[in-house]
N, C-alpha and C. Protein backbone atom coordinates (compact mmCIF):
# COMPACT_ATOMS: atom_id res chain seq x y z
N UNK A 1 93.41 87.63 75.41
CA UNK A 1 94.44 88.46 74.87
C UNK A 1 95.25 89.13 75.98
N UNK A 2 94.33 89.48 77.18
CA UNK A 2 95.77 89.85 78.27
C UNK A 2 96.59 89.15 78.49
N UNK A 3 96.27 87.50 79.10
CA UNK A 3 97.08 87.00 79.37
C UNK A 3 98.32 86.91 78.72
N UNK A 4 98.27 87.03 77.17
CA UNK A 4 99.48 86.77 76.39
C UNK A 4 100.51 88.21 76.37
N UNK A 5 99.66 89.14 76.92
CA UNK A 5 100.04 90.54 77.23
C UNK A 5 101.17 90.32 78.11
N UNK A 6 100.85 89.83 79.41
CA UNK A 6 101.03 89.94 80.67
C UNK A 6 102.48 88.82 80.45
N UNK A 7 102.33 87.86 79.81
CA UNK A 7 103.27 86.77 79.69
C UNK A 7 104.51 87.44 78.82
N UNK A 8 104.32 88.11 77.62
CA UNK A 8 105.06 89.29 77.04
C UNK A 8 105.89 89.68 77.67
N UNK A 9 104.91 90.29 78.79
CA UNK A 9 106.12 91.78 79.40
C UNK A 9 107.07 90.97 80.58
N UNK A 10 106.40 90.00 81.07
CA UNK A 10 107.25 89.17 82.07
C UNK A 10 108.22 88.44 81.21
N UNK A 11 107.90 87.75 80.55
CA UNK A 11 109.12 87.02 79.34
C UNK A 11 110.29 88.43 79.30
N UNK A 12 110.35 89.06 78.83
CA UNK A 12 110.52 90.27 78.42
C UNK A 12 111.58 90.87 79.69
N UNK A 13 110.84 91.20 80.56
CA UNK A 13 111.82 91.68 81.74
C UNK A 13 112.75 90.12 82.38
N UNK A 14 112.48 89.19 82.27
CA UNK A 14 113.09 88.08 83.03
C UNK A 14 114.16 87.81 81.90
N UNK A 15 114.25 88.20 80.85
CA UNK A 15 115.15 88.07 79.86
C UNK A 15 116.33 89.34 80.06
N UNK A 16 115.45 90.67 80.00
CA UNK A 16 116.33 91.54 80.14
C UNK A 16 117.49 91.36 81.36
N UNK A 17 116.76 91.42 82.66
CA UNK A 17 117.45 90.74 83.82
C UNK A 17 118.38 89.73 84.02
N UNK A 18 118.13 88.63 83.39
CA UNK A 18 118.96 87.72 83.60
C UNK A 18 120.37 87.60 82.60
N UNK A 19 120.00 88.13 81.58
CA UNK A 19 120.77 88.06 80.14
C UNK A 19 122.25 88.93 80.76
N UNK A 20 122.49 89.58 81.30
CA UNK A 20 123.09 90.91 81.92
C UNK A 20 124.09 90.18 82.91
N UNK A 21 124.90 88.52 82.64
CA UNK A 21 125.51 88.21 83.58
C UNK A 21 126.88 88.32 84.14
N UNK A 22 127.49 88.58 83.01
CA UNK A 22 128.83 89.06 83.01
C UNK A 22 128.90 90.46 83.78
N UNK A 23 130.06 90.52 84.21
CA UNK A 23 130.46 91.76 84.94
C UNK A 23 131.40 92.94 83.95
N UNK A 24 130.54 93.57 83.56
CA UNK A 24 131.22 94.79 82.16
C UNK A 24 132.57 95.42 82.54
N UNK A 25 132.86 95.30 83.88
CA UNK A 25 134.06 96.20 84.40
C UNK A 25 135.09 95.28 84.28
N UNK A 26 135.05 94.01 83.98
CA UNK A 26 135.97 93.15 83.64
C UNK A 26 136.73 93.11 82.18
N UNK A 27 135.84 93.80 81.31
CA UNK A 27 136.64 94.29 79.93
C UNK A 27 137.68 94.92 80.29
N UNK A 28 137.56 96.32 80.97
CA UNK A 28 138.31 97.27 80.95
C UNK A 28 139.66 97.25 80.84
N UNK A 29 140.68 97.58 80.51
CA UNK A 29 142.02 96.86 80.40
C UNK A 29 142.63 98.49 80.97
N UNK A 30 143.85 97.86 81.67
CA UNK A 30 144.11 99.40 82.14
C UNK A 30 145.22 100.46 81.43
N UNK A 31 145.60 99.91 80.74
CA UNK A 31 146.36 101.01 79.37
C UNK A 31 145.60 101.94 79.03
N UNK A 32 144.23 101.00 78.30
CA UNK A 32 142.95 102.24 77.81
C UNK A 32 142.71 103.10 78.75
N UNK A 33 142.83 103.12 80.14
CA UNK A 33 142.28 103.95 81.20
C UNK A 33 143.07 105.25 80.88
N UNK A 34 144.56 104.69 81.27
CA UNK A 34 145.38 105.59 80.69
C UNK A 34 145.77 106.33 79.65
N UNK A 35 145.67 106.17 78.29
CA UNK A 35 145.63 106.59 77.43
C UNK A 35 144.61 107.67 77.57
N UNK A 36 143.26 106.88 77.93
CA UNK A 36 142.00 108.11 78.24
C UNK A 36 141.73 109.04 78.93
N UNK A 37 142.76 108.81 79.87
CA UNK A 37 143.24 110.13 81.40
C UNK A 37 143.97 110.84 80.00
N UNK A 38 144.94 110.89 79.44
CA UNK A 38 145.96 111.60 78.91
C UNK A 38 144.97 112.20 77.92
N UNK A 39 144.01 111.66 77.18
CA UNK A 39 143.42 112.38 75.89
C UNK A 39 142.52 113.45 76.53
N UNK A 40 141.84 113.09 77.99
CA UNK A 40 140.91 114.04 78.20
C UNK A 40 141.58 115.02 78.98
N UNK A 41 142.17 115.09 79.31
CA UNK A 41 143.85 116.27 80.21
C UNK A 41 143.88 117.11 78.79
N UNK A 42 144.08 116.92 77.67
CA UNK A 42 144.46 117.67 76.14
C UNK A 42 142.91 118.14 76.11
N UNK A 43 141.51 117.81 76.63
CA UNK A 43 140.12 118.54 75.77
C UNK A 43 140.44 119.85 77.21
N UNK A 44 140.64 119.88 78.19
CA UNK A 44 140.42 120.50 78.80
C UNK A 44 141.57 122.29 79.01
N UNK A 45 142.43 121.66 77.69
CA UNK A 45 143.63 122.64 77.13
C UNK A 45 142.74 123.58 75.46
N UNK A 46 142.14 124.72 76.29
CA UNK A 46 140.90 125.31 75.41
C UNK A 46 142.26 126.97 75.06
N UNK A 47 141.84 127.57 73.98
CA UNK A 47 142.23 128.70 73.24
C UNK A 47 141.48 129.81 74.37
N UNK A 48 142.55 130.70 74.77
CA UNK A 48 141.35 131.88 75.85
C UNK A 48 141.73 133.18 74.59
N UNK A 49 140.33 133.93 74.08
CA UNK A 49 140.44 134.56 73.12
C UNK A 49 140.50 136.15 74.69
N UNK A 50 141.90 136.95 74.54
CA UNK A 50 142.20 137.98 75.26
C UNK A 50 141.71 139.43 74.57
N UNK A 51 141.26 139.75 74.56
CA UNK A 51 141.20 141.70 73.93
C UNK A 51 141.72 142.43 74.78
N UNK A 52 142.45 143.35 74.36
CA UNK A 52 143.00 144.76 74.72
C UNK A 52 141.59 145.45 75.13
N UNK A 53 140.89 145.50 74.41
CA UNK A 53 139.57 145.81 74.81
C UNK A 53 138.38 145.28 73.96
N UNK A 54 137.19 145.01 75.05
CA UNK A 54 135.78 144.86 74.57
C UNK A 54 134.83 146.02 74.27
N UNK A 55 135.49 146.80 74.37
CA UNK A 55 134.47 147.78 73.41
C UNK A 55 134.98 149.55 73.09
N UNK A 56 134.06 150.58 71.92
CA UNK A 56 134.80 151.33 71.21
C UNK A 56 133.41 152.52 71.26
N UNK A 57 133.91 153.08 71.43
CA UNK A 57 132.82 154.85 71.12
C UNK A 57 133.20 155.57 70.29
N UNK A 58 133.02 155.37 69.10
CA UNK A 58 133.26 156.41 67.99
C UNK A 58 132.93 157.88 68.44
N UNK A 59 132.19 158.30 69.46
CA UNK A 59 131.78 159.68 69.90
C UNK A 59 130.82 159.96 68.81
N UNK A 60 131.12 161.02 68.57
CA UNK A 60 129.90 162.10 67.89
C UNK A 60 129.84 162.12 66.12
N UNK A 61 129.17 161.21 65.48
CA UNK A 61 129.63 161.00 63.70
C UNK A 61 128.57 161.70 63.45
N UNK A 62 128.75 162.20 61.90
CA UNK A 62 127.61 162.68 61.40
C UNK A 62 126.90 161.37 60.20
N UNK A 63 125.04 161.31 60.56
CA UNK A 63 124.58 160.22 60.07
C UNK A 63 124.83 160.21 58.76
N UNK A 64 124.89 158.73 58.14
CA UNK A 64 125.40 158.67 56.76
C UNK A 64 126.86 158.31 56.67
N UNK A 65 127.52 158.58 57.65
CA UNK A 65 129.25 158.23 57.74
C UNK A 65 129.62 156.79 58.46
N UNK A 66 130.66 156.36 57.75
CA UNK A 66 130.99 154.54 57.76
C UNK A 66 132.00 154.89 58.43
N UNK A 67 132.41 154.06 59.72
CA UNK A 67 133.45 154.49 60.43
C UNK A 67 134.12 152.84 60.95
N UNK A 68 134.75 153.06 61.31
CA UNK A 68 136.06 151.27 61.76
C UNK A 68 136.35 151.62 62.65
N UNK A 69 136.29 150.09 63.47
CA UNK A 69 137.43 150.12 64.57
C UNK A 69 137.97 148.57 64.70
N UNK A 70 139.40 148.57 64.34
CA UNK A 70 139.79 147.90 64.89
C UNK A 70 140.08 146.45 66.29
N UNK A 71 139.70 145.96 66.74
CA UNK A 71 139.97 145.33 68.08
C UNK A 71 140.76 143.98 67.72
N UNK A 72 141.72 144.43 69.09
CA UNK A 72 143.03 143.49 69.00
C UNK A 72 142.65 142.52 69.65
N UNK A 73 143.66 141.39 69.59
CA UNK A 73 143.18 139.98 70.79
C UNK A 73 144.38 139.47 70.44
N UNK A 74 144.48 138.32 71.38
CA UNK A 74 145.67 137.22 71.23
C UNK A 74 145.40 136.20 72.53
N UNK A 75 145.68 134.88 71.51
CA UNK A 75 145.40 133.80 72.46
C UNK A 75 146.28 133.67 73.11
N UNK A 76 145.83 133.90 74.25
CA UNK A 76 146.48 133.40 75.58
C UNK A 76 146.45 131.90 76.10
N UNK A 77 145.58 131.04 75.80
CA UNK A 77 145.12 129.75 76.06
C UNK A 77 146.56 128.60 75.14
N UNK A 78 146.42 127.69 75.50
CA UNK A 78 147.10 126.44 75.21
C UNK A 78 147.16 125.83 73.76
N UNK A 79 145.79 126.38 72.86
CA UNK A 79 145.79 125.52 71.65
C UNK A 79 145.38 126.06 70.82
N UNK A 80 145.20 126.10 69.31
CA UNK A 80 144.77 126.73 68.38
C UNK A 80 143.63 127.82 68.38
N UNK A 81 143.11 128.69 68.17
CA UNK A 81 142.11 129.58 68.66
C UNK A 81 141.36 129.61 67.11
N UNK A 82 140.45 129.08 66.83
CA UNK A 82 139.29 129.33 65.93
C UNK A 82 138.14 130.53 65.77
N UNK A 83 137.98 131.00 65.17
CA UNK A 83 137.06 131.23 65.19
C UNK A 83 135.84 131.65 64.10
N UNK A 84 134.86 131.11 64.27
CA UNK A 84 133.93 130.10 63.36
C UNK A 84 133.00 131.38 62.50
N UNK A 85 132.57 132.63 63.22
CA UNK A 85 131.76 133.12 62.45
C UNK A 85 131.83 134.44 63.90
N UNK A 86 131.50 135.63 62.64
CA UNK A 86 131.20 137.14 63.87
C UNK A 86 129.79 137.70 62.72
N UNK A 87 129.50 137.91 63.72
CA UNK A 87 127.92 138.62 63.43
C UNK A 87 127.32 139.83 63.88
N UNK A 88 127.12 141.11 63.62
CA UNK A 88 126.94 142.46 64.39
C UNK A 88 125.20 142.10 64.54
N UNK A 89 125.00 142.75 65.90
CA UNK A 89 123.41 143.20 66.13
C UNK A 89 122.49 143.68 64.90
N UNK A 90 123.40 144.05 64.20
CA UNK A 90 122.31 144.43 62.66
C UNK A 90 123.19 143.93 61.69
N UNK A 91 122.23 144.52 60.93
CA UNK A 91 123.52 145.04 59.12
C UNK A 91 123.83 146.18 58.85
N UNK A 92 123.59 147.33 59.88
CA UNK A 92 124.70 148.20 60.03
C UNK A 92 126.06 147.69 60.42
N UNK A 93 126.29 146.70 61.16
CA UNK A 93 127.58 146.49 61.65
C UNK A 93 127.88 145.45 61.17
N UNK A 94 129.16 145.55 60.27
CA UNK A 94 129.91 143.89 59.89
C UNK A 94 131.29 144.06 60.21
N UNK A 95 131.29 142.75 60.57
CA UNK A 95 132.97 142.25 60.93
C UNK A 95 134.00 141.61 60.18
N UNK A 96 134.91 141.66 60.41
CA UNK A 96 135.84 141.04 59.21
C UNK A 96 136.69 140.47 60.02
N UNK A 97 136.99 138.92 60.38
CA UNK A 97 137.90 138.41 60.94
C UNK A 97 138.84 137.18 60.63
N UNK A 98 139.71 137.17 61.12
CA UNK A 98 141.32 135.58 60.58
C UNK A 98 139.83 134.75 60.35
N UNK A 99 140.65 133.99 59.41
CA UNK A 99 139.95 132.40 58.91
C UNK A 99 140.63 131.71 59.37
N UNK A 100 141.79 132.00 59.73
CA UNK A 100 143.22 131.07 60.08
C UNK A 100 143.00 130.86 61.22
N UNK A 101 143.69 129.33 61.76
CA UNK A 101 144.23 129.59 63.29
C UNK A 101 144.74 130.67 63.93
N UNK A 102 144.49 131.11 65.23
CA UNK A 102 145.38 131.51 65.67
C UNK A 102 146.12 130.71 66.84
N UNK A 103 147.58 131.10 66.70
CA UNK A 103 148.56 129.81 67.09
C UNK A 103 148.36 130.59 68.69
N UNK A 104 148.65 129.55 69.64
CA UNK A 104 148.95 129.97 71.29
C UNK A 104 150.42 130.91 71.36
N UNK A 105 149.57 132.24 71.84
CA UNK A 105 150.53 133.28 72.06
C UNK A 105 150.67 134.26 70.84
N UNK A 106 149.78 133.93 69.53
CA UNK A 106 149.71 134.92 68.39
C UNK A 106 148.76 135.78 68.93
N UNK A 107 149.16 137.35 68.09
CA UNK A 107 147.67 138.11 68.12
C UNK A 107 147.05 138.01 66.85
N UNK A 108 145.81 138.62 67.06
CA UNK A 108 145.31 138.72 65.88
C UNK A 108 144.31 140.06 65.71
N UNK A 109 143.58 140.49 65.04
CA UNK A 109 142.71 141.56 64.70
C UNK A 109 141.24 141.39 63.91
N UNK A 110 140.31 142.11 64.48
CA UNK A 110 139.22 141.96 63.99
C UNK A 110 138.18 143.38 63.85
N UNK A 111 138.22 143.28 62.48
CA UNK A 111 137.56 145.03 61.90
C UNK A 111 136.16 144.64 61.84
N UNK A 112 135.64 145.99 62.66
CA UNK A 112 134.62 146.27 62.72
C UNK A 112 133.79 147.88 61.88
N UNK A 113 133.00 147.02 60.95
CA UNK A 113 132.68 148.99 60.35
C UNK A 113 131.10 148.77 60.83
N UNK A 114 130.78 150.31 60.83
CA UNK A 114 129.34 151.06 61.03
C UNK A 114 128.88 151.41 60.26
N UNK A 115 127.81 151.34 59.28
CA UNK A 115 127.30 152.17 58.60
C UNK A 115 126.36 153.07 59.81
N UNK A 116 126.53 154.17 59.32
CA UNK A 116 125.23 155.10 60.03
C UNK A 116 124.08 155.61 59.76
N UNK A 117 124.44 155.32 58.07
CA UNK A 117 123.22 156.26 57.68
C UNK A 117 121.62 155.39 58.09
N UNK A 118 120.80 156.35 58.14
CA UNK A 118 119.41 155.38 58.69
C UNK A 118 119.37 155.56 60.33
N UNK A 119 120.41 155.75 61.08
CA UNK A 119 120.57 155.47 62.26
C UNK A 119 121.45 156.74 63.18
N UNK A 120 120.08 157.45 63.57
CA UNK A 120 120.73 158.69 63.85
C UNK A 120 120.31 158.60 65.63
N UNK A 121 120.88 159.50 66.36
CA UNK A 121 121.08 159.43 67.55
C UNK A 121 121.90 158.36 68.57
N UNK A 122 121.75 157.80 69.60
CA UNK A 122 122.63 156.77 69.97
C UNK A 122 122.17 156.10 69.53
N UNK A 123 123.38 155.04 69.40
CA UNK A 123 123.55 153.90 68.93
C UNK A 123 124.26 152.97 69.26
N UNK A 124 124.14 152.17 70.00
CA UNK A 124 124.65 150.87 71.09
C UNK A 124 124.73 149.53 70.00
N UNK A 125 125.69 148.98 69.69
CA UNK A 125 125.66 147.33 68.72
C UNK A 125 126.19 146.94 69.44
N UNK A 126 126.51 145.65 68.92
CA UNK A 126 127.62 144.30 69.37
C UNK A 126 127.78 143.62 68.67
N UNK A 127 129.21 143.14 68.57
CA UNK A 127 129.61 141.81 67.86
C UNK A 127 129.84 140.54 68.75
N UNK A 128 129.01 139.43 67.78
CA UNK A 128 129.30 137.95 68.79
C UNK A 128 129.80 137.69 68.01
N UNK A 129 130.82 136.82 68.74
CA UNK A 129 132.05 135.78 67.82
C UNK A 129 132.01 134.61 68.71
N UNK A 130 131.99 133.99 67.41
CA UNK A 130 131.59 132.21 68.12
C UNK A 130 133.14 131.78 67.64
N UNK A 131 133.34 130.93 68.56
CA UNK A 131 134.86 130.80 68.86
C UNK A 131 135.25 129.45 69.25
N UNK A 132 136.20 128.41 69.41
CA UNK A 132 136.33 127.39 70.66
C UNK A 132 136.82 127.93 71.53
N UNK A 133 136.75 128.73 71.83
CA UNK A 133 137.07 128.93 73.42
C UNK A 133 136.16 128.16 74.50
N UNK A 134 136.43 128.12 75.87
CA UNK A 134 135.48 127.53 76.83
C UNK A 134 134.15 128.45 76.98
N UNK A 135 133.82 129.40 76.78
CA UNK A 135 132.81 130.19 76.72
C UNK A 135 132.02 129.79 75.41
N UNK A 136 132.52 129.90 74.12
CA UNK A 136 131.81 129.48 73.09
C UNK A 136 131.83 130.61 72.46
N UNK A 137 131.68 132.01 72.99
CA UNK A 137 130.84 133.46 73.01
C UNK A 137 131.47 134.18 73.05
N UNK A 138 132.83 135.07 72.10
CA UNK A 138 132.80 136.15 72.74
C UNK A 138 131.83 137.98 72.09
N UNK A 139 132.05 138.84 72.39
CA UNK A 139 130.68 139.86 72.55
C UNK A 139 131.92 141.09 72.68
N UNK A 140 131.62 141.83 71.46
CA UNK A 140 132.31 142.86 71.21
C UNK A 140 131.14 144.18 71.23
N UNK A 141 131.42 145.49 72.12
CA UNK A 141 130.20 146.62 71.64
C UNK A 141 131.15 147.59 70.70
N UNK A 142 130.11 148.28 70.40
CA UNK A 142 130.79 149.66 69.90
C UNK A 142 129.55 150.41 69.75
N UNK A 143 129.87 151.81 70.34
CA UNK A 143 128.54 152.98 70.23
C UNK A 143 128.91 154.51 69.73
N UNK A 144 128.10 154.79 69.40
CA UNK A 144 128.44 155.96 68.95
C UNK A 144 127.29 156.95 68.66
N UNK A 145 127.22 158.74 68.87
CA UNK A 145 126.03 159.31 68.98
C UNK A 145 125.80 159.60 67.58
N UNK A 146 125.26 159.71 66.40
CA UNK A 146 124.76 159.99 65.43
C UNK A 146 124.23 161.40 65.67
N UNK A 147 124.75 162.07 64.51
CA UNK A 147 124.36 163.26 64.32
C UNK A 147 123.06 163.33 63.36
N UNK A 148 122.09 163.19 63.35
CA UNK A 148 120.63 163.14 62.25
C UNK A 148 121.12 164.11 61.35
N UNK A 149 120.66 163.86 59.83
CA UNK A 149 120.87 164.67 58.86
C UNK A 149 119.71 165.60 58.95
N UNK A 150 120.09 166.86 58.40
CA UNK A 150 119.12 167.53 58.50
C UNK A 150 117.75 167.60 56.68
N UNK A 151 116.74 167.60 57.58
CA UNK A 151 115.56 166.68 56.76
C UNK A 151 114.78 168.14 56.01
N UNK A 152 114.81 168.37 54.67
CA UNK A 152 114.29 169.05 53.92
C UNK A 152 112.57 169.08 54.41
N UNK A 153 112.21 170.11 54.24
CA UNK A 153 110.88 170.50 54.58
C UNK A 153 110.17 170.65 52.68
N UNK A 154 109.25 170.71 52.41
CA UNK A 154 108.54 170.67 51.26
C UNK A 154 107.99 171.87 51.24
């Protein structure tokens, strides 16, 4: 039974090897080259998502109070600006952002609220927004000190 093993794997590689005689670079036709320089010149034309600013300090709230902020942006980049989904560090924080393109050279806006209640003293979040941009990522904070409610004694 080895031998027929051994005859296998040699059959096997002397096939792979030899079968392989043509020279593959001889397909290539050179239009396609070109065409394919020009399509991959357009992947490397990415949406740059800009903010006025990455992040917001509500200062001093009292806990229990829902507060917004705003943050501006506008693509600066070459091509449509997507963006796919925003997600806050908790479920105190949700975002609300375009479904739409945004066109090269539009702005756009993206609301951010806090709930506080539950969450007294500082408080540091972030929003990720998944995007096409070349990063993939962008990362919004917002903080703010919570005032604790004051807690009934029995």
């Amino acid at each position: 039974m080895k031998p027929s093993i051994l005859i296998t794997v040699v059959a096997t590689f002397l096939l792979t090897v030899l079968s392989c005689k043509n020279d593959p670079t001889q397909k290539i036709k050179p239009e396609n080259v070109a065409i394919a320089a020009k399509r991959d010149a357009k992947i490397t034309e990415l949406p740059v998502m800009t903010f006025s600013k990455t992040d917001h300090d509500f200062g001093i709230i009292n806990e229990g109070e829902i507060v917004e902020h705003t943050f501006t942006f506008t693509n600066t980049g070459k091509t449509p600006l997507l963006i796919m989904s925003a997600k806050g560090s908790c479920g105190c924080t949700v975002p609300e952002w375009p479904k739409e393109p945004i066109a090269p050279g539009a702005s756009g806006t993206l609301l951010v609220s806090f709930n506080s209640n539950g969450k007294p003293n500082l408080q540091n979040k972030q929003i990720t927004i998944t995007t096409n941009t070349k990063k993939g990522k962008e990362v919004l904070k917002i903080k703010a000190m919570v005032t604790p409610k004051n807690k009934v004694k029995a």
